[in-house]
C-alpha atoms as a PDB file:
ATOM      1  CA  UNK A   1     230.588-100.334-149.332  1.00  0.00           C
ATOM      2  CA  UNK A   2     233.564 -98.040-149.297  1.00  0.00           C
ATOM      3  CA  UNK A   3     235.798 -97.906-146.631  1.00  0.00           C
ATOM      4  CA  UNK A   4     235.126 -94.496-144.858  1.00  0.00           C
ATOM      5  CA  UNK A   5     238.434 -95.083-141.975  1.00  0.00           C
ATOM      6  CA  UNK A   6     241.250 -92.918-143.330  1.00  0.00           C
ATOM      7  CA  UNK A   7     242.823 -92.437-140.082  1.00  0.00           C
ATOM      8  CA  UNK A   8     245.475 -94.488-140.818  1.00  0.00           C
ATOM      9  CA  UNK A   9     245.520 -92.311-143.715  1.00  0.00           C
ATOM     10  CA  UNK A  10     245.671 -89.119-141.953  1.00  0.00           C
ATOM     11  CA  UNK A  11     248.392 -90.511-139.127  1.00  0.00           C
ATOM     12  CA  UNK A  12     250.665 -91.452-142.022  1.00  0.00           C
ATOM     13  CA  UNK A  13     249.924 -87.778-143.410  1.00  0.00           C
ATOM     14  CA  UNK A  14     251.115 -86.567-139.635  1.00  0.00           C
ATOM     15  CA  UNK A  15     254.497 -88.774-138.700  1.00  0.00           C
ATOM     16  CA  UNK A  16     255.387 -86.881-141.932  1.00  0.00           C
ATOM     17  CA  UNK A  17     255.310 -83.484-140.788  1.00  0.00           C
ATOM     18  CA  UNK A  18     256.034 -84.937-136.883  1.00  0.00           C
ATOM     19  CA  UNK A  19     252.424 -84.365-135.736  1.00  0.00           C
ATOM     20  CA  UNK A  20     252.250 -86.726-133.020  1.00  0.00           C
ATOM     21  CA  UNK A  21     248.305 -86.750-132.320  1.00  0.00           C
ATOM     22  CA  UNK A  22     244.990 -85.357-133.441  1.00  0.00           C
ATOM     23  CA  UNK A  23     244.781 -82.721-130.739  1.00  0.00           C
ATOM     24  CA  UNK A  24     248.178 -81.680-131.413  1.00  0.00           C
ATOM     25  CA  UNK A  25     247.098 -81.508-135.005  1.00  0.00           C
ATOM     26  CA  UNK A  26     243.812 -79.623-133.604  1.00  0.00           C
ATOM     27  CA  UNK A  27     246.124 -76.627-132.373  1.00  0.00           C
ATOM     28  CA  UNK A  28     248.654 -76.806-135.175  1.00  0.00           C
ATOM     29  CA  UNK A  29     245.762 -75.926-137.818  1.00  0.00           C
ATOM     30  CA  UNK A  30     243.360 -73.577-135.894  1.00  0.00           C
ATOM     31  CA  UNK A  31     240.872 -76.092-136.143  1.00  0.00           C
ATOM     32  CA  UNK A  32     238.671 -78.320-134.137  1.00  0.00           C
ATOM     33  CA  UNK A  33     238.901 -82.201-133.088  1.00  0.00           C
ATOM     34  CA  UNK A  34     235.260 -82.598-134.806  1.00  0.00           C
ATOM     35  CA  UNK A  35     236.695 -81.489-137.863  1.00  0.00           C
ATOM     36  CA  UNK A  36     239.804 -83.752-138.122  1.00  0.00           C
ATOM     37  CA  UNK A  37     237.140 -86.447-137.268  1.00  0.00           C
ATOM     38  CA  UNK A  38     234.861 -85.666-140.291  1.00  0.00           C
ATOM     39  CA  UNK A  39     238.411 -86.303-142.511  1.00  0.00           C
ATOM     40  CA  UNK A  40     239.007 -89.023-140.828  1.00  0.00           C
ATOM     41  CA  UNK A  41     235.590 -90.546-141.648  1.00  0.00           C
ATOM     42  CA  UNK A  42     235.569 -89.310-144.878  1.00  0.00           C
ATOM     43  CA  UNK A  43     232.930 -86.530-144.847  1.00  0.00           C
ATOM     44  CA  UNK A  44     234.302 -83.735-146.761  1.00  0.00           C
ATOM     45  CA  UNK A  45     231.207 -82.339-148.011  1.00  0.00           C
ATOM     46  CA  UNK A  46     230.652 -81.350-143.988  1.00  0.00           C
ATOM     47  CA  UNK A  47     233.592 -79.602-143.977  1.00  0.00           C
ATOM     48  CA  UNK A  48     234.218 -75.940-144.792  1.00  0.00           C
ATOM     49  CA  UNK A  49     236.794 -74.738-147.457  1.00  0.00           C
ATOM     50  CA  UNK A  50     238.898 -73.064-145.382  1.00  0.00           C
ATOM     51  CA  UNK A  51     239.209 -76.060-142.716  1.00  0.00           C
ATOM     52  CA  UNK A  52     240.256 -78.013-145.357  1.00  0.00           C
ATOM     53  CA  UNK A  53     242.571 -75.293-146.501  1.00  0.00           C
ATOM     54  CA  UNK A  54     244.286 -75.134-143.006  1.00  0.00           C
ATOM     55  CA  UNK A  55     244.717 -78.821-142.654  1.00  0.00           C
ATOM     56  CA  UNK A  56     246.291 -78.823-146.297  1.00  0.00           C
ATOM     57  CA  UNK A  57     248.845 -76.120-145.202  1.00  0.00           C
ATOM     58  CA  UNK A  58     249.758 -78.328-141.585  1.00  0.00           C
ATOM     59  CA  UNK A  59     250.020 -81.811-143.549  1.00  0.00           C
ATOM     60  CA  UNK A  60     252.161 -79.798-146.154  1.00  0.00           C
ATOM     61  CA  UNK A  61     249.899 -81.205-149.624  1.00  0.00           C
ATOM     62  CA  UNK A  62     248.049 -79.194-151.990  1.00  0.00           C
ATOM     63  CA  UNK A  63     244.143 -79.029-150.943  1.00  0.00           C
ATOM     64  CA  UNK A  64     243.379 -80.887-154.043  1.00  0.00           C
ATOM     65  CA  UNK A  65     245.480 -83.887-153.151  1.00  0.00           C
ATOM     66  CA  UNK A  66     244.013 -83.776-149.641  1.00  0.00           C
ATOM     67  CA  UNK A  67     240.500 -83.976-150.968  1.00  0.00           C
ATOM     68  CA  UNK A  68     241.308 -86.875-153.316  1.00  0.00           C
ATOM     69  CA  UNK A  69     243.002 -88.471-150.526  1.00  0.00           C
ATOM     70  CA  UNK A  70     239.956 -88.485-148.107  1.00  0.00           C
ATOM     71  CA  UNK A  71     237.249 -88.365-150.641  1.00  0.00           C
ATOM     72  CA  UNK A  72     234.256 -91.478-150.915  1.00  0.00           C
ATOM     73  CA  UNK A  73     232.791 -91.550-153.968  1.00  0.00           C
ATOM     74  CA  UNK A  74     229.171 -92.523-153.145  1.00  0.00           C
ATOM     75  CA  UNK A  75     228.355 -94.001-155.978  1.00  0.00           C
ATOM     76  CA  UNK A  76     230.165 -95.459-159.903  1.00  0.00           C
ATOM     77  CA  UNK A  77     228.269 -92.306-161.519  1.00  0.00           C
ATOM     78  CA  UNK A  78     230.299 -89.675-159.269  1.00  0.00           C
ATOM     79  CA  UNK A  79     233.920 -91.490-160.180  1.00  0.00           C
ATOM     80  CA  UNK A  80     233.015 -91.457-163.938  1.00  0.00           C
ATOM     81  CA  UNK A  81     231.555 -88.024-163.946  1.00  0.00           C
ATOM     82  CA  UNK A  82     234.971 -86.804-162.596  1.00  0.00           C
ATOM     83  CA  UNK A  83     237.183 -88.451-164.682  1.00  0.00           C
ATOM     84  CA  UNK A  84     235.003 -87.104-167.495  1.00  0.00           C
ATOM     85  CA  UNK A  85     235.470 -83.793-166.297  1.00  0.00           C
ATOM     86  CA  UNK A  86     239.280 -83.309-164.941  1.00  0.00           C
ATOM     87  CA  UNK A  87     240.038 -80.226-166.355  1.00  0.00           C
ATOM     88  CA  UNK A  88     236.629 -78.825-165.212  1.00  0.00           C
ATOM     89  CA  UNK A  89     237.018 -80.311-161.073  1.00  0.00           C
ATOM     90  CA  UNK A  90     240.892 -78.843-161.084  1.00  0.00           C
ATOM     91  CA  UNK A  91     239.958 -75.607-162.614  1.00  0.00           C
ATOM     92  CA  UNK A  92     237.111 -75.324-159.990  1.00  0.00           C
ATOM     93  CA  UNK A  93     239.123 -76.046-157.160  1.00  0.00           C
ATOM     94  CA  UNK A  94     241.775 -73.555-157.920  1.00  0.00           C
ATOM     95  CA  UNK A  95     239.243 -71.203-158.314  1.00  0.00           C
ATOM     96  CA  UNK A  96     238.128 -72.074-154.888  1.00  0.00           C
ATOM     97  CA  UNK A  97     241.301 -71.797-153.517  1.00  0.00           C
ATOM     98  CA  UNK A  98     242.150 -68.456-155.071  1.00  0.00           C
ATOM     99  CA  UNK A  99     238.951 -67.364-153.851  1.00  0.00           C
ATOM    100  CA  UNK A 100     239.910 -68.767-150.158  1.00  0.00           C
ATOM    101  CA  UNK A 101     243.295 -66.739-150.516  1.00  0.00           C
ATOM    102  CA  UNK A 102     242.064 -63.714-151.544  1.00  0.00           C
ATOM    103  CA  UNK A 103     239.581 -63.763-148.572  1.00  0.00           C
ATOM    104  CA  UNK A 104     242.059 -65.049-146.241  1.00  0.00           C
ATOM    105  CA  UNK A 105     244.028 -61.631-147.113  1.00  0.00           C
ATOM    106  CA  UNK A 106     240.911 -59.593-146.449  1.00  0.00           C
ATOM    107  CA  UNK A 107     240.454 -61.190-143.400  1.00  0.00           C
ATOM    108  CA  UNK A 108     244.247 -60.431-142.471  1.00  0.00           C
ATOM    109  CA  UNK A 109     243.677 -56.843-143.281  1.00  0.00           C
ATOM    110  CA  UNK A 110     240.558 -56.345-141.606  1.00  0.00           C
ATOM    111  CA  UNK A 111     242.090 -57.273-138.186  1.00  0.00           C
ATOM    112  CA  UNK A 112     245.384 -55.269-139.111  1.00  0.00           C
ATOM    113  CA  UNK A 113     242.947 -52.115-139.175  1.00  0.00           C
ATOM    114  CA  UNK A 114     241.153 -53.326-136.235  1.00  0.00           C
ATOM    115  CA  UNK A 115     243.886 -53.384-133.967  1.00  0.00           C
ATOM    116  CA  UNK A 116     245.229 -50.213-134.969  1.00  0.00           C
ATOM    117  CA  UNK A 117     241.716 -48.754-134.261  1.00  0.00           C
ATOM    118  CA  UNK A 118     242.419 -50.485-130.927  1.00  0.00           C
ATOM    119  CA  UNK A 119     245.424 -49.609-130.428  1.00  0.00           C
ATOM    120  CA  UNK A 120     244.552 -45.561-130.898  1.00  0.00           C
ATOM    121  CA  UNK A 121     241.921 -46.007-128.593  1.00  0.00           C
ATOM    122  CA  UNK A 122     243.444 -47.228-125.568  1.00  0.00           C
ATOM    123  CA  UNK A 123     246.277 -44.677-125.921  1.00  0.00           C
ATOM    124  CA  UNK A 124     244.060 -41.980-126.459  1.00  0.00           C
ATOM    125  CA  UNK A 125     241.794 -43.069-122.689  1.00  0.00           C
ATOM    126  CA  UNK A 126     245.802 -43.356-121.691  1.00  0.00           C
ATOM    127  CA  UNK A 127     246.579 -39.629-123.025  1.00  0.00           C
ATOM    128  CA  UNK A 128     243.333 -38.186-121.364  1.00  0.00           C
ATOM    129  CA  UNK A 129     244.008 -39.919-117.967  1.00  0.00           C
ATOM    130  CA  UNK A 130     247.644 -39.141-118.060  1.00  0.00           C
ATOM    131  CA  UNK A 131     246.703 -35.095-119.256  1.00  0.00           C
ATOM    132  CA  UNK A 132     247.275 -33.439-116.285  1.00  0.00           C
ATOM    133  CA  UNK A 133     250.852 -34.591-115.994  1.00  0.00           C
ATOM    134  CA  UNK A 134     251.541 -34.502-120.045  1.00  0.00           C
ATOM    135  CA  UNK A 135     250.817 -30.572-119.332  1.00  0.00           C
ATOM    136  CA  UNK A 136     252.271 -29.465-116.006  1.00  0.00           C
ATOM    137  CA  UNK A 137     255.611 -32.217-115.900  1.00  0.00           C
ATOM    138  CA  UNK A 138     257.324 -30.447-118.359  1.00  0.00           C
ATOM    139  CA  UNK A 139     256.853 -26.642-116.373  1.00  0.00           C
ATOM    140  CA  UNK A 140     257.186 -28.230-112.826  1.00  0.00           C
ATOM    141  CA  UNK A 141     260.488 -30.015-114.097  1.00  0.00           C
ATOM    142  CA  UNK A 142     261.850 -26.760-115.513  1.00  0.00           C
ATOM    143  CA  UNK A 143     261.310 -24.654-112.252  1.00  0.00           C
ATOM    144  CA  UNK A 144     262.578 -27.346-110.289  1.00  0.00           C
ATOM    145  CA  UNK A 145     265.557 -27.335-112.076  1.00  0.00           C
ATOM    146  CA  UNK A 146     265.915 -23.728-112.037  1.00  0.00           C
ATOM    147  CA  UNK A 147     265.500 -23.791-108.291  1.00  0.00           C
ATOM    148  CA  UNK A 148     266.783 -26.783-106.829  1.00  0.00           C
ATOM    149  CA  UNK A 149     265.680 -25.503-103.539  1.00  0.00           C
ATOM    150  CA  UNK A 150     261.778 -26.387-104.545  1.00  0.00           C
ATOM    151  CA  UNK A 151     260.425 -28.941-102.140  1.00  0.00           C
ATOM    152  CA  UNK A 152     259.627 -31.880-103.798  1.00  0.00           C
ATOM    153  CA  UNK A 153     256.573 -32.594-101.825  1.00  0.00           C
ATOM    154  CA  UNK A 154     254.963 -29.434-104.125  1.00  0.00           C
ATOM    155  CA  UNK A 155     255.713 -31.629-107.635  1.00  0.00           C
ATOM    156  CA  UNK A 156     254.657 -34.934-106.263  1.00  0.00           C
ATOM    157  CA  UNK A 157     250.834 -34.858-106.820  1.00  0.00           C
ATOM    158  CA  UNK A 158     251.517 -34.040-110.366  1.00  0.00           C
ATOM    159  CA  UNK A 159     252.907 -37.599-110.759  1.00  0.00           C
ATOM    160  CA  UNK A 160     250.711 -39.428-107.913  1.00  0.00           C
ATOM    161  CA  UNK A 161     247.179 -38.287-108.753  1.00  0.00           C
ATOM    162  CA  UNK A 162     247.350 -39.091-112.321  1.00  0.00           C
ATOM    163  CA  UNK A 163     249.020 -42.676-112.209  1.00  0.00           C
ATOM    164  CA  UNK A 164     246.723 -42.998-109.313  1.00  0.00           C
ATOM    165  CA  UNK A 165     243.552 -42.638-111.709  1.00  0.00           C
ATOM    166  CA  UNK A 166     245.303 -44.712-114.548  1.00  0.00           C
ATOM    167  CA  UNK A 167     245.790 -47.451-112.372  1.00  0.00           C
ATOM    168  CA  UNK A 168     242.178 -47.237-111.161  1.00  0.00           C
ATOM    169  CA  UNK A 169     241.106 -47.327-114.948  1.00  0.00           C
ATOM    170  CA  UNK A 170     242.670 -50.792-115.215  1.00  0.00           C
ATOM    171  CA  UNK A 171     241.740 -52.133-112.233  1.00  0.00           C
ATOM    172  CA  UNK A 172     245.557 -52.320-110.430  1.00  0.00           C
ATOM    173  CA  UNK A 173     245.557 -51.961-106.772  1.00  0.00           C
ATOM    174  CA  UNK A 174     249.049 -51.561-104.690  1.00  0.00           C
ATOM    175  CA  UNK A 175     249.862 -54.759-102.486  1.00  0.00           C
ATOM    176  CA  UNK A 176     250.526 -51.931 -99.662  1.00  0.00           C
ATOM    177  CA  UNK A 177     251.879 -48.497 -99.065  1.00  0.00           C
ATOM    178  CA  UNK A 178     255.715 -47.615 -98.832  1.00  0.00           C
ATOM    179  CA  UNK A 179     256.775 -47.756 -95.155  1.00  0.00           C
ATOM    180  CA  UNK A 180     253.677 -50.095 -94.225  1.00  0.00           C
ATOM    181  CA  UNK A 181     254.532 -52.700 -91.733  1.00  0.00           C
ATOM    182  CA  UNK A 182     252.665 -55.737 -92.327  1.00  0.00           C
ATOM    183  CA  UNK A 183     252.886 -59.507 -91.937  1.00  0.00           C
ATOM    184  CA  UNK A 184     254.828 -61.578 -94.246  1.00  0.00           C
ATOM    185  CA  UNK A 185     253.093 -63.314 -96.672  1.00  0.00           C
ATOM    186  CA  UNK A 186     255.876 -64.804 -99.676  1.00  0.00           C
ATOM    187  CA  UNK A 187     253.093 -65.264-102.086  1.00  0.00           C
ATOM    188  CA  UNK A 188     252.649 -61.569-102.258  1.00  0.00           C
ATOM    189  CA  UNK A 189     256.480 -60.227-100.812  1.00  0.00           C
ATOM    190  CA  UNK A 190     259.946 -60.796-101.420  1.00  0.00           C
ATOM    191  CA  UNK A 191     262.415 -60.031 -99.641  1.00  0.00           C
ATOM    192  CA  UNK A 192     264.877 -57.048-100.510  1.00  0.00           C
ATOM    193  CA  UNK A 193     267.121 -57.972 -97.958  1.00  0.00           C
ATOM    194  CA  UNK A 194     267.405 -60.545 -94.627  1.00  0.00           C
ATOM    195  CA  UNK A 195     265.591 -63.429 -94.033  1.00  0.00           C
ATOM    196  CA  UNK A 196     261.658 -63.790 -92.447  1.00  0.00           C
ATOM    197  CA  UNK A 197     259.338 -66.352 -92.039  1.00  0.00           C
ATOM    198  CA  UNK A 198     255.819 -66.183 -92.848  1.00  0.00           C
ATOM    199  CA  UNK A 199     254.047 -63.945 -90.196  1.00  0.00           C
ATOM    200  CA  UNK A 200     256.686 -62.049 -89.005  1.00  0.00           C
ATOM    201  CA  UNK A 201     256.654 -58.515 -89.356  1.00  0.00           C
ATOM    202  CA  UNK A 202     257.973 -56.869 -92.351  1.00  0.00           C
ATOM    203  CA  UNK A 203     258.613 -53.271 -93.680  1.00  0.00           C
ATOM    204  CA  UNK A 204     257.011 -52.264 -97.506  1.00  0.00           C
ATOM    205  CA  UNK A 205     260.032 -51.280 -99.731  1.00  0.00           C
ATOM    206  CA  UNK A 206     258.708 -51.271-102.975  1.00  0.00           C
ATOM    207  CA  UNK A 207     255.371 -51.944-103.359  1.00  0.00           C
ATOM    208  CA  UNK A 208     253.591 -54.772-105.580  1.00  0.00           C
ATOM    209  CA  UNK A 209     250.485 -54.358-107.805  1.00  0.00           C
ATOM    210  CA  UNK A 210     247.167 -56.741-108.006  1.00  0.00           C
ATOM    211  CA  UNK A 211     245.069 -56.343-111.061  1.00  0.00           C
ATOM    212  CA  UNK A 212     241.932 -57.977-109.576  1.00  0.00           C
ATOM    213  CA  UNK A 213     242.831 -61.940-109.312  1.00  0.00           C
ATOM    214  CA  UNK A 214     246.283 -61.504-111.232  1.00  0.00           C
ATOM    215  CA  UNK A 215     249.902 -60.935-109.382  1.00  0.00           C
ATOM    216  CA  UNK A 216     251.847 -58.420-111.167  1.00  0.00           C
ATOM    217  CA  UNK A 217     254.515 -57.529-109.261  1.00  0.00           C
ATOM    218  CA  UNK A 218     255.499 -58.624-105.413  1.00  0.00           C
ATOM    219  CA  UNK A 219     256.209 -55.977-102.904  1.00  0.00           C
ATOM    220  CA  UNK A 220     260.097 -55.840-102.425  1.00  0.00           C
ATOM    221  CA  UNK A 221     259.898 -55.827 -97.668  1.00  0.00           C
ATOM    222  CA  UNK A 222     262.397 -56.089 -95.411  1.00  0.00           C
ATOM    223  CA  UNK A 223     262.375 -57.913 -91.937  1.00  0.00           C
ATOM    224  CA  UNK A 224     261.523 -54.885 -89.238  1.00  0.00           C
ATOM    225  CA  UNK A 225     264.294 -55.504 -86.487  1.00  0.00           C
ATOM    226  CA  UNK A 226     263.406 -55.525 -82.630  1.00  0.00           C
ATOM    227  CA  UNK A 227     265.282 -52.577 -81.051  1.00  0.00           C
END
């Protein structure tokens, strides 16, 4: 009965390209711990082509020396048959593996297009939540210029309500309003200037942003002095 262990195999295979364990292996390659088991036991012929691909690139050995290296010949007939046929095994396995390139490639491209398709999306939901600024900024920034005694309050909207809605879109709320005065909390403040301790009254600065669960940015307070 052949011996089907080649983990001693495979951990000789990893101190040479300082793999220090089979998860770590796992996450190198991009593959899972069921897999490296299968090598380990010997059962190539349950493993995909590309798995074995991965783990060839990680252990640094061409794919055909890795399947020699953890193959079982089942029985006397297989082993004979091969060395019969050498020319004909190699030739098929760097068919295989040209094959397995040539896909991987595809594969590569495919996503490339996909996130450009992605990419165009999201900026043009962006573009159409952002539209009212994109066309009145540019003529409410001119006449402001032009008259310098324009009251701000009049250009404000154009930059509130539409970052308003974008922010809605992707679920970011403010922490709390400029010029809110609200208890300390550190896990959601920090503190522009002074010192407070949790509880005590503080003034907004700056405000932070939640995105449901997620912190994105604390609100910058300041400790509201007793007069």
């Amino acid at each position: 009965m052949p011996n089907t262990n080649f983990t001693q195999k495979l951990q000789d295979l990893m101190q040479q390209v300082d793999i220090s364990s089979f998860r770590a292996l796992s996450r190198a390659a991009g593959v899972s711990e069921r897999q490296i088991l299968r090598l380990r036991q010997g059962k190539l012929e349950q493993m995909r082509m590309d798995v074995l691909l991965k783990l060839s690139l990680i252990l640094q050995m061409p794919l055909s020396e890795l399947v020699a290296t953890f193959s079982v010949p089942s029985v006397e007939y297989q082993v004979s048959s091969e060395q019969a046929k050498p020319e004909l095994s190699a030739n098929s396995t760097s068919k295989e593996i040209a094959d397995l390139k040539r896909e991987y490639q595809r594969s590569q491209l495919q996503l490339e297009e996909q996130r450009e398709v992605l990419l165009q999306e999201f900026q043009q939901s962006s573009l159409q939540l952002l539209e009212s600024l994109l066309l009145q900024w540019p003529t409410a920034a001119q006449k402001a210029q032009e008259n310098p005694q324009l009251a701000a309050v009049k250009i404000v909207p154009l930059v509130q309500k539409p970052l308003e809605k974008l922010l809605q879109a992707w679920g970011v709320e403010a922490i709390a309003p400029v010029g809110a005065e609200i208890p300390y909390d550190p896990q959601l403040h920090q503190l522009f200037e002074g010192n407070s301790q949790p509880g005590e009254i503080v003034k907004v600065r700056y405000t932070g942003y939640l995105q449901g669960d997620k912190l994105l940015y604390r609100a910058k307070v300041s400790p509201v002095r007793e007069s």
